[in-house]
N, C-alpha and C. Protein backbone atom coordinates (compact mmCIF):
# COMPACT_ATOMS: atom_id res chain seq x y z
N UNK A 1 -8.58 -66.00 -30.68
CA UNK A 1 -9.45 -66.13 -29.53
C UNK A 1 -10.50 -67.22 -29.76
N UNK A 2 -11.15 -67.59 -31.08
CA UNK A 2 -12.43 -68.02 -31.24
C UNK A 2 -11.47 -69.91 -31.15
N UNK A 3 -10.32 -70.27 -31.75
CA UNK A 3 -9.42 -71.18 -31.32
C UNK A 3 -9.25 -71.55 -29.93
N UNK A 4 -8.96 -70.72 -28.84
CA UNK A 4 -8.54 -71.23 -27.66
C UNK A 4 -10.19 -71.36 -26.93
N UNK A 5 -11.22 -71.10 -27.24
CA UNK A 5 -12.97 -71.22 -27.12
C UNK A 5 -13.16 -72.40 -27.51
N UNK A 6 -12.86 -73.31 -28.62
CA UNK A 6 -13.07 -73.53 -29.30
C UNK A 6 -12.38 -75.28 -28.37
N UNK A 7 -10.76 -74.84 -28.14
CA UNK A 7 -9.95 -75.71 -27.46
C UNK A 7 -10.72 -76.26 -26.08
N UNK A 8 -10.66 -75.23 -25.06
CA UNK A 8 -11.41 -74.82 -23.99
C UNK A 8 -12.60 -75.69 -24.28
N UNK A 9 -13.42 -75.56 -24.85
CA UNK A 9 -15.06 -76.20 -25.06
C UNK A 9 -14.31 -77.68 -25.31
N UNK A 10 -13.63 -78.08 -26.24
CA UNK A 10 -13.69 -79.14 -26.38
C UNK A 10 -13.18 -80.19 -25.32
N UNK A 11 -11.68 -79.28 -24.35
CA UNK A 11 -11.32 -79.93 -23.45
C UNK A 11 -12.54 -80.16 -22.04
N UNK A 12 -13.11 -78.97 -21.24
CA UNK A 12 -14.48 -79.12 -20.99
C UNK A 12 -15.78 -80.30 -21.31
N UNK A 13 -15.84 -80.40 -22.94
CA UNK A 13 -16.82 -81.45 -23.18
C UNK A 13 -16.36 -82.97 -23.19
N UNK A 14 -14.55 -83.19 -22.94
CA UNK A 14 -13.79 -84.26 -23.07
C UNK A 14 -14.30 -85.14 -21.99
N UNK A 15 -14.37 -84.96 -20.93
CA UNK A 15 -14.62 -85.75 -19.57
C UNK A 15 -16.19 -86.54 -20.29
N UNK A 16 -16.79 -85.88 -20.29
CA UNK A 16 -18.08 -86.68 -20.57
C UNK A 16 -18.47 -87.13 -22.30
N UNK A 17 -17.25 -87.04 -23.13
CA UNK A 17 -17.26 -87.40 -24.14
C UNK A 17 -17.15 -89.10 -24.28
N UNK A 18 -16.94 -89.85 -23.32
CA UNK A 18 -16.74 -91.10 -23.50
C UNK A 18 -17.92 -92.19 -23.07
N UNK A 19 -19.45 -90.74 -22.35
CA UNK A 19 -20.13 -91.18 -22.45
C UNK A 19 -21.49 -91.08 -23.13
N UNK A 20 -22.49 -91.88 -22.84
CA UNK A 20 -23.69 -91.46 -23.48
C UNK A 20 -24.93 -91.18 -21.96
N UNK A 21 -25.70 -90.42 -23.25
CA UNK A 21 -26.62 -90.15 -22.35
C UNK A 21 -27.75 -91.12 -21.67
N UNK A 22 -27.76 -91.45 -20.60
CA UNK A 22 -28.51 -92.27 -20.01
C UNK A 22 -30.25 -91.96 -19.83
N UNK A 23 -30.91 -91.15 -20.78
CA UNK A 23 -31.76 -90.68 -20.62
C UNK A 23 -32.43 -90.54 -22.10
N UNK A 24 -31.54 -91.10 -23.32
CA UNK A 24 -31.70 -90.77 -24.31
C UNK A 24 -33.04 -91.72 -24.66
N UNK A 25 -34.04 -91.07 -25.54
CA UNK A 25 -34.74 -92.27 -26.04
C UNK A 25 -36.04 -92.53 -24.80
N UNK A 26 -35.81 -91.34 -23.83
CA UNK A 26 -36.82 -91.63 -22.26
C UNK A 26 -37.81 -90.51 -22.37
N UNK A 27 -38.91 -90.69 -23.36
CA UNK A 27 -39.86 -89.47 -23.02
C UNK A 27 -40.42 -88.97 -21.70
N UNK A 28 -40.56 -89.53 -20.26
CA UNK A 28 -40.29 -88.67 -19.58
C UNK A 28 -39.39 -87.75 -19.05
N UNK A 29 -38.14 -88.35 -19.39
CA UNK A 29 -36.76 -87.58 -19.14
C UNK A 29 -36.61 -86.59 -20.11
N UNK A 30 -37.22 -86.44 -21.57
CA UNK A 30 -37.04 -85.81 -22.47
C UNK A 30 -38.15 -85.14 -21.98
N UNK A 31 -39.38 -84.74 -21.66
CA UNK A 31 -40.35 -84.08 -20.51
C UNK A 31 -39.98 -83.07 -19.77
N UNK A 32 -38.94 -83.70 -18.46
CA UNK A 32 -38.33 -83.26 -17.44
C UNK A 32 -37.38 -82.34 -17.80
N UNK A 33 -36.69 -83.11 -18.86
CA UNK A 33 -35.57 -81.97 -19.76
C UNK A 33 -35.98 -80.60 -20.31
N UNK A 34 -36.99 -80.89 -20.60
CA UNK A 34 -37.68 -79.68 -21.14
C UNK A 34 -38.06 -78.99 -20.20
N UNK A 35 -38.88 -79.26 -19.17
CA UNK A 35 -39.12 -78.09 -17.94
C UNK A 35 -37.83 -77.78 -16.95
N UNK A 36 -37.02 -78.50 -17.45
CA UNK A 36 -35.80 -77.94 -16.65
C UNK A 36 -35.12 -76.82 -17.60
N UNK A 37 -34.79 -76.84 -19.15
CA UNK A 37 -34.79 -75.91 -19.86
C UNK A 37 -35.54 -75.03 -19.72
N UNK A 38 -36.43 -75.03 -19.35
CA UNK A 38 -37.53 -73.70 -19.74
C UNK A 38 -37.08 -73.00 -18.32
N UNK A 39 -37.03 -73.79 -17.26
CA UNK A 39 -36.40 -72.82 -16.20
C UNK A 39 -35.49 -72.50 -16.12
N UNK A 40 -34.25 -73.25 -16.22
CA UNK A 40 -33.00 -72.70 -16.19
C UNK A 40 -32.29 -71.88 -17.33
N UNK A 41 -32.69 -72.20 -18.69
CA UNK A 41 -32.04 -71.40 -20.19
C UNK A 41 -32.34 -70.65 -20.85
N UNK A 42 -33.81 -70.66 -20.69
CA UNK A 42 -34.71 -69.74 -21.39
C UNK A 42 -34.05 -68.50 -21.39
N UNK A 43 -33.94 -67.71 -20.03
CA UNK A 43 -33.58 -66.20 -20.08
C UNK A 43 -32.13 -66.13 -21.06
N UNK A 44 -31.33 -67.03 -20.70
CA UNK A 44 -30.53 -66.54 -21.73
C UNK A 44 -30.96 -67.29 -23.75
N UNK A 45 -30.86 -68.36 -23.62
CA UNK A 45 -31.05 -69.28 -25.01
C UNK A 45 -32.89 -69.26 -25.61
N UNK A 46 -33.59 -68.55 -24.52
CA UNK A 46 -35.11 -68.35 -25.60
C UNK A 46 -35.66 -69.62 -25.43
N UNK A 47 -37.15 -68.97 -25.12
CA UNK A 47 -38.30 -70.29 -25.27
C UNK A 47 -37.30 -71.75 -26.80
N UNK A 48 -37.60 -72.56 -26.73
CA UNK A 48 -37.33 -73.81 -27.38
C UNK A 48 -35.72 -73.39 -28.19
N UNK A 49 -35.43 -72.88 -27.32
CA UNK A 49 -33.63 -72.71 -28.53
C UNK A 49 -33.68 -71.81 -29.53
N UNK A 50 -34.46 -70.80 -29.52
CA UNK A 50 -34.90 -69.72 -30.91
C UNK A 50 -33.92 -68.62 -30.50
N UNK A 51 -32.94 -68.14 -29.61
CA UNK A 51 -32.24 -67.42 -29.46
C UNK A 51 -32.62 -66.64 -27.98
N UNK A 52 -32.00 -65.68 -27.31
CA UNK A 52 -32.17 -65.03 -26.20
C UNK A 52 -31.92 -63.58 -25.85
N UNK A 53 -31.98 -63.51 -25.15
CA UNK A 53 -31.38 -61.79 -24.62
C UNK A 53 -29.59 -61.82 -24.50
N UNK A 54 -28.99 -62.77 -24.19
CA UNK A 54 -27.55 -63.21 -23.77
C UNK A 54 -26.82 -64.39 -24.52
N UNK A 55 -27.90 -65.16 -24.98
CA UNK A 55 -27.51 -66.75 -25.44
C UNK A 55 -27.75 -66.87 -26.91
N UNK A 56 -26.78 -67.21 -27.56
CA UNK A 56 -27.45 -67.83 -28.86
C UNK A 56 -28.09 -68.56 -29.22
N UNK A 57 -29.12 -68.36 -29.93
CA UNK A 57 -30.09 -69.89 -30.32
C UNK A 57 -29.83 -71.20 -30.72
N UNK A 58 -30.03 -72.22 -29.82
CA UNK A 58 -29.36 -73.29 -29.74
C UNK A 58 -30.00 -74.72 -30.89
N UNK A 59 -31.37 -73.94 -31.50
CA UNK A 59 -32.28 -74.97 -32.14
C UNK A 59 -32.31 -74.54 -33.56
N UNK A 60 -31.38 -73.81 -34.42
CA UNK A 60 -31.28 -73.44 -35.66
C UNK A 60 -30.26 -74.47 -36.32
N UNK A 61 -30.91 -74.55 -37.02
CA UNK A 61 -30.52 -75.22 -38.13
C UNK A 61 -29.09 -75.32 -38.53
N UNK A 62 -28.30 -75.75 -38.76
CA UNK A 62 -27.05 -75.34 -39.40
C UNK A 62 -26.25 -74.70 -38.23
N UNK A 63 -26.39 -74.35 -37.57
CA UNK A 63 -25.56 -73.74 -36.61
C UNK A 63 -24.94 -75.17 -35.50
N UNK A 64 -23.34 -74.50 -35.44
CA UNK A 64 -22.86 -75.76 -34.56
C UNK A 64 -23.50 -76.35 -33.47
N UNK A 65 -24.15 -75.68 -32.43
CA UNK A 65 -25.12 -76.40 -31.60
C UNK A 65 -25.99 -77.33 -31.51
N UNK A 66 -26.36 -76.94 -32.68
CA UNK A 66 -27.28 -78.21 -32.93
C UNK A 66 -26.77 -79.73 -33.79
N UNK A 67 -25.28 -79.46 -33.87
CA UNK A 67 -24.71 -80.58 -34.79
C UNK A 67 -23.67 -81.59 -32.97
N UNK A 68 -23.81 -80.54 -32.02
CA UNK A 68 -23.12 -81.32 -30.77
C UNK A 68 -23.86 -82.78 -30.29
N UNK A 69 -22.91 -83.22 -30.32
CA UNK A 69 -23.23 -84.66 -29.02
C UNK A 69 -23.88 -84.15 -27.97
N UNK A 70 -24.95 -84.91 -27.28
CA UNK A 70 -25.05 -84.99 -26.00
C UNK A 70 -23.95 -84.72 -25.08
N UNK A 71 -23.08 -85.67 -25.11
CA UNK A 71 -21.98 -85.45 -24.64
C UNK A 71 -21.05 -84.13 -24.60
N UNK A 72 -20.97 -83.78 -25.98
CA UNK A 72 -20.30 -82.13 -25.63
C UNK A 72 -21.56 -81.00 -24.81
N UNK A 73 -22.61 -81.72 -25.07
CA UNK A 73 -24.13 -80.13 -24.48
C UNK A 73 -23.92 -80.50 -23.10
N UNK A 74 -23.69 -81.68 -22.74
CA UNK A 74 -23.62 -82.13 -21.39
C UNK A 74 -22.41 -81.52 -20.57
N UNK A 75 -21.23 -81.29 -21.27
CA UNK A 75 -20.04 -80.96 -21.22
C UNK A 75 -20.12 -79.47 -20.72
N UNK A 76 -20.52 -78.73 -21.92
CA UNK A 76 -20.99 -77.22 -21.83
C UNK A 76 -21.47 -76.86 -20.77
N UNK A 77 -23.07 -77.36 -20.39
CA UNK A 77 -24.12 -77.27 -19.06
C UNK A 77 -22.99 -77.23 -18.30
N UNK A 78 -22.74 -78.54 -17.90
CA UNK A 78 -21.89 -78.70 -16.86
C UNK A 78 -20.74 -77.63 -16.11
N UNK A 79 -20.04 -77.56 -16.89
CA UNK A 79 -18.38 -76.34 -16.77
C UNK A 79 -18.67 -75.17 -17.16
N UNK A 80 -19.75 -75.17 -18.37
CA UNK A 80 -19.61 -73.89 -18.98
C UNK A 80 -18.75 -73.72 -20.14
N UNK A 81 -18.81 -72.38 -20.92
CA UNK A 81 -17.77 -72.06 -21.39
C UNK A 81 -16.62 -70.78 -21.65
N UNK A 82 -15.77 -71.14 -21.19
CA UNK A 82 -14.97 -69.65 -20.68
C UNK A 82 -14.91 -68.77 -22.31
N UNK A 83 -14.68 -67.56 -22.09
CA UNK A 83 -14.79 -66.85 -22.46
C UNK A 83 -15.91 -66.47 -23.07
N UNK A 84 -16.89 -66.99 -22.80
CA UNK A 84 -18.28 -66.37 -23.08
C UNK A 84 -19.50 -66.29 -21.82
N UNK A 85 -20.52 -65.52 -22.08
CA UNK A 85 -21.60 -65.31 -20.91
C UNK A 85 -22.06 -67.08 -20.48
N UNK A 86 -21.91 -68.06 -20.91
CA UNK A 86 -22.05 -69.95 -20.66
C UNK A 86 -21.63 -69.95 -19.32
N UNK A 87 -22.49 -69.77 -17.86
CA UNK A 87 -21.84 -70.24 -17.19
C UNK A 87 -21.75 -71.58 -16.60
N UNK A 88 -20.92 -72.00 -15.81
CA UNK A 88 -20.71 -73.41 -15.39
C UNK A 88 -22.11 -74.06 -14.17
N UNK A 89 -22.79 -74.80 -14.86
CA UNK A 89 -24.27 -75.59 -14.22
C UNK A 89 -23.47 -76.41 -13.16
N UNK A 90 -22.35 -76.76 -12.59
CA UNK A 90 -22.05 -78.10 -12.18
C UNK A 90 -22.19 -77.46 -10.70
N UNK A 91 -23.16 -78.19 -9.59
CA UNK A 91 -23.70 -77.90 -8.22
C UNK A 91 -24.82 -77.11 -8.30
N UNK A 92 -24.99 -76.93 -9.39
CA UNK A 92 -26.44 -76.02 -9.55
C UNK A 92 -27.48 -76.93 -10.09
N UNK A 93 -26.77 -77.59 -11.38
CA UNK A 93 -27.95 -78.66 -11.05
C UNK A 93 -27.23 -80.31 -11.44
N UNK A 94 -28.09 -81.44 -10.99
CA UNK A 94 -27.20 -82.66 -10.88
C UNK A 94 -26.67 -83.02 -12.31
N UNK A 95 -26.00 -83.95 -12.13
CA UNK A 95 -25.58 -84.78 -13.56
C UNK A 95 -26.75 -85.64 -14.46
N UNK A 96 -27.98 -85.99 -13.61
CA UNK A 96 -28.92 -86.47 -14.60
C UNK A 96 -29.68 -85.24 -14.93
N UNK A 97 -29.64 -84.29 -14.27
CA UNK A 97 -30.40 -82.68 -14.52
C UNK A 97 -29.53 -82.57 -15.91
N UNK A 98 -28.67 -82.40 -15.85
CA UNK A 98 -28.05 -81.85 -16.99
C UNK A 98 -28.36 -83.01 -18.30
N UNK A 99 -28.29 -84.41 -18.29
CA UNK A 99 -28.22 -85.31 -19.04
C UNK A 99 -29.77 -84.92 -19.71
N UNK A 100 -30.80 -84.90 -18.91
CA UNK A 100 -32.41 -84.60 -19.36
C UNK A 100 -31.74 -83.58 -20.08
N UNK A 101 -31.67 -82.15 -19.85
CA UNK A 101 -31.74 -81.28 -20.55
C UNK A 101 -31.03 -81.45 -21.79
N UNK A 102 -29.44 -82.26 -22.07
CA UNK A 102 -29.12 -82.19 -23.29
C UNK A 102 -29.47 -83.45 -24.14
């Protein structure tokens, strides 16, 4: 199971794997990113990525999350990821919404 998650996420983060983030390196966008996190992730992923009620903590150390591309977090937001509580951001919020946040 943790294989076809694993497949799934990566095919998901493939589409936007060929790009970069257009926001990278933009302290207001890195700003905006942040108050868009705090509204939209928090309840599940916890104030600054420290973990949640639903979400795993996305700002620890050593843990795969924090070793992702932009591109795969962008990937994730976006679609989601099946077989877990990750649901799919795409019409909920835009493509530079999502780019700030990852």
């Amino acid at each position: 199971m943790k294989r076809a998650l694993l497949i799934a996420f990566a095919l998901a983060a493939s589409a936007a794997q060929a790009q970069t983030n257009p926001f990278a390196n933009n302290p207001a966008a890195v700003d905006e990113g942040r108050s868009l996190y705090n509204s939209t992730c928090t309840g599940c992923h916890g104030a600054n990525g420290a973990a949640g009620e639903f979400g795993p903590g996305l700002a620890i150390p050593g843990r795969s999350y924090a070793r992702r591309s932009d591109a795969e977090i962008f990937g994730a937001i976006q679609h989601g990821i099946p077989g877990t509580p990750m649901p799919a951001h795409q019409g909920k919020l835009t493509d530079d919404q999502i780019w700030k946040i990852a």
